[in-house]
C-alpha atoms as a PDB file:
ATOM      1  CA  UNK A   1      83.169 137.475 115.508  1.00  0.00           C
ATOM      2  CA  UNK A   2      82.031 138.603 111.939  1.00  0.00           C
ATOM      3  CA  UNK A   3      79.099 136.038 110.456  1.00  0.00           C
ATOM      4  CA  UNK A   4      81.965 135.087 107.420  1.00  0.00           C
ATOM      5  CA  UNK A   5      84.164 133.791 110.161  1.00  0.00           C
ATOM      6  CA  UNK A   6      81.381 132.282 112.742  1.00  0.00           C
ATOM      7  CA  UNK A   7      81.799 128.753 113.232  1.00  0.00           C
ATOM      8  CA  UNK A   8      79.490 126.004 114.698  1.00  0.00           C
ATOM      9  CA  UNK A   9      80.736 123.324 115.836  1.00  0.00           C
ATOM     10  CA  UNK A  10      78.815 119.682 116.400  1.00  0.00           C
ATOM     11  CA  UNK A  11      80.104 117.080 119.193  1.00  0.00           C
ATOM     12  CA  UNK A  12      80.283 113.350 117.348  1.00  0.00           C
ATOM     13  CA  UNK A  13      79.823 110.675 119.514  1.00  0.00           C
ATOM     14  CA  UNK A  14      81.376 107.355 117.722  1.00  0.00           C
ATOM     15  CA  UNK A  15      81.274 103.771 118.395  1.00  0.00           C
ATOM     16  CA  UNK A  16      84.537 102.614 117.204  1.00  0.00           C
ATOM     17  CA  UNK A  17      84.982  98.835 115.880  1.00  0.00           C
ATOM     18  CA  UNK A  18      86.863  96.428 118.072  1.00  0.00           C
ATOM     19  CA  UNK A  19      89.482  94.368 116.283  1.00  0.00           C
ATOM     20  CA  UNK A  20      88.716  90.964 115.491  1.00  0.00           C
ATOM     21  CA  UNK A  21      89.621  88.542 118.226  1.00  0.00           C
ATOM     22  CA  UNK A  22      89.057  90.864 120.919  1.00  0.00           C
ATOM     23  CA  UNK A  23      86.200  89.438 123.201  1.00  0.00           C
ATOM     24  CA  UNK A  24      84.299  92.064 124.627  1.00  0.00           C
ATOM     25  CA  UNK A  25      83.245  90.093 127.635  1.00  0.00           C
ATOM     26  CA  UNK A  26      80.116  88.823 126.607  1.00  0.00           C
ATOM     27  CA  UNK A  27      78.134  87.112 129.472  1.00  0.00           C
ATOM     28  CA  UNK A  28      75.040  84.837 129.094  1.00  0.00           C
ATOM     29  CA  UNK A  29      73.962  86.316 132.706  1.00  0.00           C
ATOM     30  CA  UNK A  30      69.924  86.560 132.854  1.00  0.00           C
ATOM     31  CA  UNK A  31      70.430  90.039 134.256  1.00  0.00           C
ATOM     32  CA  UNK A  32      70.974  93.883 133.274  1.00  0.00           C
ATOM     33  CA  UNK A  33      73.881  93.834 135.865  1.00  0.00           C
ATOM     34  CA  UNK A  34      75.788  91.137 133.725  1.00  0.00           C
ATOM     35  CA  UNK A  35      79.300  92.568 132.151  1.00  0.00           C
ATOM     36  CA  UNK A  36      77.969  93.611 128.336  1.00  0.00           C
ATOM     37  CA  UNK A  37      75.314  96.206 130.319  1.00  0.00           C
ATOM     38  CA  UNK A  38      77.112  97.333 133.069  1.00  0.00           C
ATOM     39  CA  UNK A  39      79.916  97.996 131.002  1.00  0.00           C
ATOM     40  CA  UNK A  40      77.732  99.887 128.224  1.00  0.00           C
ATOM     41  CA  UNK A  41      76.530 102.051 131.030  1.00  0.00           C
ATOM     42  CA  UNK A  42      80.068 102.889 132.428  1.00  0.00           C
ATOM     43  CA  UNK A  43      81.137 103.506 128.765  1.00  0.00           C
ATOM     44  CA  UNK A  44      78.102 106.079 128.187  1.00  0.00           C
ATOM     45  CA  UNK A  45      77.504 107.345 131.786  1.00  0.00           C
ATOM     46  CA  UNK A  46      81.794 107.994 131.661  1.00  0.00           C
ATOM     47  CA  UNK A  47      81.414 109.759 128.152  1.00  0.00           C
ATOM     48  CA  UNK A  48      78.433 111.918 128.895  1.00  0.00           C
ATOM     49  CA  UNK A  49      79.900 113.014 132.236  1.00  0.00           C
ATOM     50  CA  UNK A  50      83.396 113.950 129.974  1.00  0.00           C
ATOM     51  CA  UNK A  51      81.604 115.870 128.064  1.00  0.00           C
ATOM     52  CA  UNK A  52      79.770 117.770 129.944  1.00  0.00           C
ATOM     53  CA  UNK A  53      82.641 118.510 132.083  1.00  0.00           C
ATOM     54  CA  UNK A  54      84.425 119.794 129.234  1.00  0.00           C
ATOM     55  CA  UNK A  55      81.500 122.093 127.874  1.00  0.00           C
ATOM     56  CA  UNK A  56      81.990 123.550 131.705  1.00  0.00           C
ATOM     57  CA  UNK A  57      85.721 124.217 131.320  1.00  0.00           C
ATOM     58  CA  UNK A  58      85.331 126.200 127.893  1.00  0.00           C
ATOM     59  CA  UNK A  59      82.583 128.187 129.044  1.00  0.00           C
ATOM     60  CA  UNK A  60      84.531 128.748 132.152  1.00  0.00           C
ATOM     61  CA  UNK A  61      87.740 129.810 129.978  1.00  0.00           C
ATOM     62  CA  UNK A  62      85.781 131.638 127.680  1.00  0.00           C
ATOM     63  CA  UNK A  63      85.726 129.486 124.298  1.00  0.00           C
ATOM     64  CA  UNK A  64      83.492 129.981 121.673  1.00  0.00           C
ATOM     65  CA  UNK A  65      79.528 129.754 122.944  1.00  0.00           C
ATOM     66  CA  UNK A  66      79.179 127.152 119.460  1.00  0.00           C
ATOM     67  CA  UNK A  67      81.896 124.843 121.032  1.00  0.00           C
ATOM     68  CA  UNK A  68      80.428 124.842 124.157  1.00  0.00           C
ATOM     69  CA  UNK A  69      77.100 124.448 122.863  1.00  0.00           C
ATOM     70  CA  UNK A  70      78.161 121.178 120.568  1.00  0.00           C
ATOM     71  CA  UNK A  71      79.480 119.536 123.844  1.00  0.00           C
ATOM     72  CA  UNK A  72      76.598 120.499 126.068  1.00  0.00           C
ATOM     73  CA  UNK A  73      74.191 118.602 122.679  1.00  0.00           C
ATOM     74  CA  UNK A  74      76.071 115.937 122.616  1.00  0.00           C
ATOM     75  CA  UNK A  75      75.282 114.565 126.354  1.00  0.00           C
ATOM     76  CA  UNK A  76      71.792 113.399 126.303  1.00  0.00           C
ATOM     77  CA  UNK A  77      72.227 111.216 122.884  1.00  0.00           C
ATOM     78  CA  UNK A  78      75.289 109.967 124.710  1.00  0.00           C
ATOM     79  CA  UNK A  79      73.358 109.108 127.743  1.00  0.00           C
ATOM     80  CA  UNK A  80      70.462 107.000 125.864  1.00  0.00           C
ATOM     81  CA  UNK A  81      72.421 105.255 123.140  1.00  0.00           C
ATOM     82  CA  UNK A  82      72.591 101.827 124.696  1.00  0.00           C
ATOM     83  CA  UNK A  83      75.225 100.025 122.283  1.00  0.00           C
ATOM     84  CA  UNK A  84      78.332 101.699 123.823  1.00  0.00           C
ATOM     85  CA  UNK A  85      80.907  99.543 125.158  1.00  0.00           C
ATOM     86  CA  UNK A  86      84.065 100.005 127.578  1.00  0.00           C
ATOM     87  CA  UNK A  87      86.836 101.352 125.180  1.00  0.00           C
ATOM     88  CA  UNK A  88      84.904 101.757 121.891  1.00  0.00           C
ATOM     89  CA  UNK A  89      83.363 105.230 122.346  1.00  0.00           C
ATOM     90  CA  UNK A  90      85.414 107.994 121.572  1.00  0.00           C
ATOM     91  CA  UNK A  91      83.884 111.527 120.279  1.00  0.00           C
ATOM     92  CA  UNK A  92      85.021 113.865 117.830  1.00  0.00           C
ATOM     93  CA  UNK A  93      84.215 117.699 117.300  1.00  0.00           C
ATOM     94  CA  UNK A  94      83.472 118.911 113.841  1.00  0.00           C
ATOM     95  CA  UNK A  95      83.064 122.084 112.380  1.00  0.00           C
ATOM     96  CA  UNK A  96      79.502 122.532 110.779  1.00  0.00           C
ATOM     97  CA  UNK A  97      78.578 125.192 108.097  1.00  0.00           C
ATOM     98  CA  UNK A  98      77.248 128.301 109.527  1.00  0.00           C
ATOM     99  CA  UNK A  99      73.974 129.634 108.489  1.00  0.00           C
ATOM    100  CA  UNK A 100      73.151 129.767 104.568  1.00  0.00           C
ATOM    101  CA  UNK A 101      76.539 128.151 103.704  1.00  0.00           C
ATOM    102  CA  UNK A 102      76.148 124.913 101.972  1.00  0.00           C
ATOM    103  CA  UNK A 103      76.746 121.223 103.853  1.00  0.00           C
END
């Protein structure tokens, strides 16, 4: 692929508002095992494992090294962000400019 067409792509983790009146299960537990942690480690520990598993299917299928590359990043910041919560993480994948293009 010709350096006018290369594209580079960047994997976008996003915590996504929850609607008002939702209650996210908050807990006053004295633990890390109470609902609000455990469920922001399912949330991230699901996510990350998602997209790794992806990054292994394109490279398997042959996708673009970039693509890959963007989903393989995006696991470890997944991993350590600690304000995730079950069903407000999603991720997006965005196209970045390629080398001496501007932003």
């Amino acid at each position: 692929m010709g350096s006018s067409e290369e594209q580079i792509y960047l994997a976008v983790c996003i915590e996504t508002a929850v609607p008002e009146g939702v209650d996210r299960g908050a807990d006053d537990a004295p633990h890390n095992l109470g609902p609000p942690f455990r469920n922001a480690v399912i949330a991230r520990l699901w996510l990350s494992n998602y997209l790794a598993a992806t990054a292994d299917s394109l490279e398997l299928d042959g996708d673009h090294d970039d693509l890959v590359t963007a989903y393989r990043d995006a696991v470890a910041p997944m991993r350590k962000h600690g304000n995730a919560t079950v069903g407000s993480v999603r991720y997006e994948i965005r196209a970045k400019p390629g080398k001496g293009e501007p932003a």
